[in-house]
C-alpha atoms as a PDB file:
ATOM      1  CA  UNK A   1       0.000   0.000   0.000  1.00  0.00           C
ATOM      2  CA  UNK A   2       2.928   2.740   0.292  1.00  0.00           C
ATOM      3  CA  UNK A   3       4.589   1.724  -2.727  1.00  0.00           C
ATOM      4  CA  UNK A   4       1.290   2.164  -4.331  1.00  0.00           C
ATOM      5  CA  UNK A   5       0.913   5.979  -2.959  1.00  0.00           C
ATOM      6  CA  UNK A   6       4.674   6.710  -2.971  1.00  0.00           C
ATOM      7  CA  UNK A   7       4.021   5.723  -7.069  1.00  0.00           C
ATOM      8  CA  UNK A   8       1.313   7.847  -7.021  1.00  0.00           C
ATOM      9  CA  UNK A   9       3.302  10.819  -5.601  1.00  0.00           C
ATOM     10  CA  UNK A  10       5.505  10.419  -7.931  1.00  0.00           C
ATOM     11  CA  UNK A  11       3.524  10.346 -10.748  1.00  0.00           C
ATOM     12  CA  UNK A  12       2.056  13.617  -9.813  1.00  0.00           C
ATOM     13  CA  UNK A  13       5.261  15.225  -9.432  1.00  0.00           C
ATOM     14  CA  UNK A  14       6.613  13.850 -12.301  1.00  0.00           C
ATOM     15  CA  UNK A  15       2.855  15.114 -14.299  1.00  0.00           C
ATOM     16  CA  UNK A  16       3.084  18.786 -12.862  1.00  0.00           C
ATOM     17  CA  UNK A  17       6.704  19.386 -13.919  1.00  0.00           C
ATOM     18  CA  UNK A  18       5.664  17.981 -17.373  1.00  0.00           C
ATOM     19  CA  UNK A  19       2.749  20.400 -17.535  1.00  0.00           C
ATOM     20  CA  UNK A  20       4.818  23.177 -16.792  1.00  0.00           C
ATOM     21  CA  UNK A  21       7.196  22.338 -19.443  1.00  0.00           C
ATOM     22  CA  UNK A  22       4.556  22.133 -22.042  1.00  0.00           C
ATOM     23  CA  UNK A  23       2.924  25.196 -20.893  1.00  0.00           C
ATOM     24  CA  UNK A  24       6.576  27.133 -21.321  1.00  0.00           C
ATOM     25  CA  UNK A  25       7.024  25.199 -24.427  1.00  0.00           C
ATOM     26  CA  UNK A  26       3.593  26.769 -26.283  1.00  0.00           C
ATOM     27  CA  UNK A  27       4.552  30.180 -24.944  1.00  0.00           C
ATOM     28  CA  UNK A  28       8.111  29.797 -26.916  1.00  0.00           C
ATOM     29  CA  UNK A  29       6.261  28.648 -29.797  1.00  0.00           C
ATOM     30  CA  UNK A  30       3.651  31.974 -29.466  1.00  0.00           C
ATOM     31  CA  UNK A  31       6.582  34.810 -29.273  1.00  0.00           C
ATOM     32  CA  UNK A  32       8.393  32.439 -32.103  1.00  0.00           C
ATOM     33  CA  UNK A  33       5.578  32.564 -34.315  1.00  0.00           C
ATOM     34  CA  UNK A  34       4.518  36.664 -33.402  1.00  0.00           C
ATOM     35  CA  UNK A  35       8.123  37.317 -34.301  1.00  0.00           C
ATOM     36  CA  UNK A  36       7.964  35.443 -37.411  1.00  0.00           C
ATOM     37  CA  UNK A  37       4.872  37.587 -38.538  1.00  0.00           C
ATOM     38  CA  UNK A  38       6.119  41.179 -37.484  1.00  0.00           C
ATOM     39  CA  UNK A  39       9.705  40.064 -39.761  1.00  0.00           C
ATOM     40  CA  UNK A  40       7.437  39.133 -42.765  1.00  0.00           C
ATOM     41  CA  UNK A  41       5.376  42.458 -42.117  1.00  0.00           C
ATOM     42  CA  UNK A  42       8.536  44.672 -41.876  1.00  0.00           C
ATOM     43  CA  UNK A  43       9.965  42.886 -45.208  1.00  0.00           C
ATOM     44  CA  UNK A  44       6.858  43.783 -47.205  1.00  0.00           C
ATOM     45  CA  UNK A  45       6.937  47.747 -45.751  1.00  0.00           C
ATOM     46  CA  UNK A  46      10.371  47.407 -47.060  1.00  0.00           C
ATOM     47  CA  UNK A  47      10.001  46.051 -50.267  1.00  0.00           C
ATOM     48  CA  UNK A  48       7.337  48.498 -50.798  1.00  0.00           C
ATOM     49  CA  UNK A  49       9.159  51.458 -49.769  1.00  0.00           C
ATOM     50  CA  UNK A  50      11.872  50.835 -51.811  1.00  0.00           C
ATOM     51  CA  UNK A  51       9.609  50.138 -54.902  1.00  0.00           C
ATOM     52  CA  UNK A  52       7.441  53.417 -54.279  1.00  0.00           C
ATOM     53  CA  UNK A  53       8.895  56.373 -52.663  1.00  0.00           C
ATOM     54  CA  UNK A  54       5.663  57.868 -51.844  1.00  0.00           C
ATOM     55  CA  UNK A  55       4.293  55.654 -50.687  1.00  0.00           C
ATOM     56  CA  UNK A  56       2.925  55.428 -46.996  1.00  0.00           C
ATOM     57  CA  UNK A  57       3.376  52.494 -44.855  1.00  0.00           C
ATOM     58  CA  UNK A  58       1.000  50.947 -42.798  1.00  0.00           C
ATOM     59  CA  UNK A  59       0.403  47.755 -40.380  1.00  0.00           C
ATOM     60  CA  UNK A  60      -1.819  45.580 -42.103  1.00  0.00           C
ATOM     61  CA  UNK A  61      -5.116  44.425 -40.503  1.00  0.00           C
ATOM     62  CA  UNK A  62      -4.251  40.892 -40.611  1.00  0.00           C
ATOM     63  CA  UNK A  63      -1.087  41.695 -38.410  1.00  0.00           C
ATOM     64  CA  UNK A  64      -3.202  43.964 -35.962  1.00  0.00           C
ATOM     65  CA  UNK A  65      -5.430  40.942 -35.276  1.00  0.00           C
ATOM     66  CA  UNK A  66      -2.245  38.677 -34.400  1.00  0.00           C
ATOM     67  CA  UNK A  67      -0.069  41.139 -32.461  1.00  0.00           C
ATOM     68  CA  UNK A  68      -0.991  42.876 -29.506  1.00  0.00           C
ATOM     69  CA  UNK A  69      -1.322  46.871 -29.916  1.00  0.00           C
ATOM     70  CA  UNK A  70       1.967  47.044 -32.687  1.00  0.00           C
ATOM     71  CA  UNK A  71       3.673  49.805 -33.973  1.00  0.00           C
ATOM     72  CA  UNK A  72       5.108  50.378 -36.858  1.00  0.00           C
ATOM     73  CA  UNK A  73       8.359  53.071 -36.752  1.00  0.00           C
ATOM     74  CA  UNK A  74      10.125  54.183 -39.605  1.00  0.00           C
ATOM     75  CA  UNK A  75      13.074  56.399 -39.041  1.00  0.00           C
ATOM     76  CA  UNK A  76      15.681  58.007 -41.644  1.00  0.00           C
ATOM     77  CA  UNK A  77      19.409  58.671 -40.526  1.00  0.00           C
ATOM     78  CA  UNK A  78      21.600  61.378 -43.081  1.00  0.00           C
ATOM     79  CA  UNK A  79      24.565  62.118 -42.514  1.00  0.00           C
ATOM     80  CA  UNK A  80      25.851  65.446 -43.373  1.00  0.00           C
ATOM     81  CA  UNK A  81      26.752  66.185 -46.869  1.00  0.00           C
ATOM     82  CA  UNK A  82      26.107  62.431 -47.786  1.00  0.00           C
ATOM     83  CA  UNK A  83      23.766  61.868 -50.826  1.00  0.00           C
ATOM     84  CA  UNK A  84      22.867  58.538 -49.125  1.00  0.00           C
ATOM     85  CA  UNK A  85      20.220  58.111 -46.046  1.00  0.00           C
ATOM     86  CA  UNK A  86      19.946  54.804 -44.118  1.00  0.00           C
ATOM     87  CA  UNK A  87      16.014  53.692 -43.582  1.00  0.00           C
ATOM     88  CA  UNK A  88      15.072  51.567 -40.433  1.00  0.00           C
ATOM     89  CA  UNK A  89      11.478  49.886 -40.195  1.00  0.00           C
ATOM     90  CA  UNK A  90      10.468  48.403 -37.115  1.00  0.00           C
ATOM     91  CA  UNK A  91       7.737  47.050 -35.244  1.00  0.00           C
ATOM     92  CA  UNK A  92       6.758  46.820 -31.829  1.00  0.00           C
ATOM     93  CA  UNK A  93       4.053  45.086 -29.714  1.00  0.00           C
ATOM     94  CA  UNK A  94       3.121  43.843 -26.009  1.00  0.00           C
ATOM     95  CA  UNK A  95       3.318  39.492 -26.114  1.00  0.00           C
ATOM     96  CA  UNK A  96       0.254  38.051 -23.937  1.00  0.00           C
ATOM     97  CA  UNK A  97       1.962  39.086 -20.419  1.00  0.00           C
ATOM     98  CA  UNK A  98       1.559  42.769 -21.889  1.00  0.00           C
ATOM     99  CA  UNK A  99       5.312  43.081 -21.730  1.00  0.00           C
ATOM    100  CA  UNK A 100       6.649  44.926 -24.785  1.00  0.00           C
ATOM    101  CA  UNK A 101       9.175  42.814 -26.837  1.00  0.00           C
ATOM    102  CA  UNK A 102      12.170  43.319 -28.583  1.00  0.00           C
ATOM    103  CA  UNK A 103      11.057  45.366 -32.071  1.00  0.00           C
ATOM    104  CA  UNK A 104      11.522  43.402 -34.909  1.00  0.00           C
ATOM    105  CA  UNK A 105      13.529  45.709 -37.631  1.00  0.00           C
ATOM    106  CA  UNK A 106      15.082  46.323 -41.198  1.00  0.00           C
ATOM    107  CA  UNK A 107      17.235  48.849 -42.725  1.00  0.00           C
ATOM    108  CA  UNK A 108      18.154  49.803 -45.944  1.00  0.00           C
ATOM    109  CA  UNK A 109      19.931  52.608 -47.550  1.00  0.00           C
ATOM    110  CA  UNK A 110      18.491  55.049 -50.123  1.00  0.00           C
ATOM    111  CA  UNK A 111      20.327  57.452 -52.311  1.00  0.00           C
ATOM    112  CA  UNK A 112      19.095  60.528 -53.632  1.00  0.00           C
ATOM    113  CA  UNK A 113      18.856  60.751 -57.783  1.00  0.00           C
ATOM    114  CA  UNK A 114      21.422  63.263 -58.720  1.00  0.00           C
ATOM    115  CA  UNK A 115      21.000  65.456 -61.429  1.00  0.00           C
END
């Protein structure tokens, strides 16, 4: 009878550490995947920046429904006297603990046309 609820102790240990594994394991998994979207978002603003001068860029709907409250930033670095400006687009959001992550970010470099 105390083998069976030493077992049995055991088996619940062994069951909660489990659980807690798996639940880490699906949160990984979450951020991994939220990550993966905001990268494929960013290289799309890019590639359409890059393509259309004028044109504005925006978080698309489908990404505001994944991410929690995201934000896009674009920012434009010149240095002085330098026909060349670098271009950083990055994203932001809050994962499901409402901590704000790491942005997610690209950079390129455009020049201006010279005449």
């Amino acid at each position: 009878m105390v083998e069976l609820i030493v077992s049995a102790l055991l088996l619940a240990v062994v069951m909660s550490l489990i659980a807690q594994f798996l639940a880490q394991i699906s949160v990984v998994n979450r951020n991994l995947s939220d990550s993966e979207a905001a990268l494929r978002c960013v290289r799309q603003i890019v590639d359409e920046m890059r393509n259309d001068p004028n044109w504005t860029p925006e978080i698309p709907e489908s990404l505001k429904a994944t991410l929690t409250d995201p934000e896009l930033q674009v920012t434009t670095d010149q240095e002085d006297g330098s026909q060349a400006s670098r271009v950083t687009v990055s994203i932001v959001w809050k994962n499901f603990e409402q901590e704000t992550v790491r942005p997610v970010a690209l950079s390129f470099w455009k020049w201006e046309k010279s005449e």
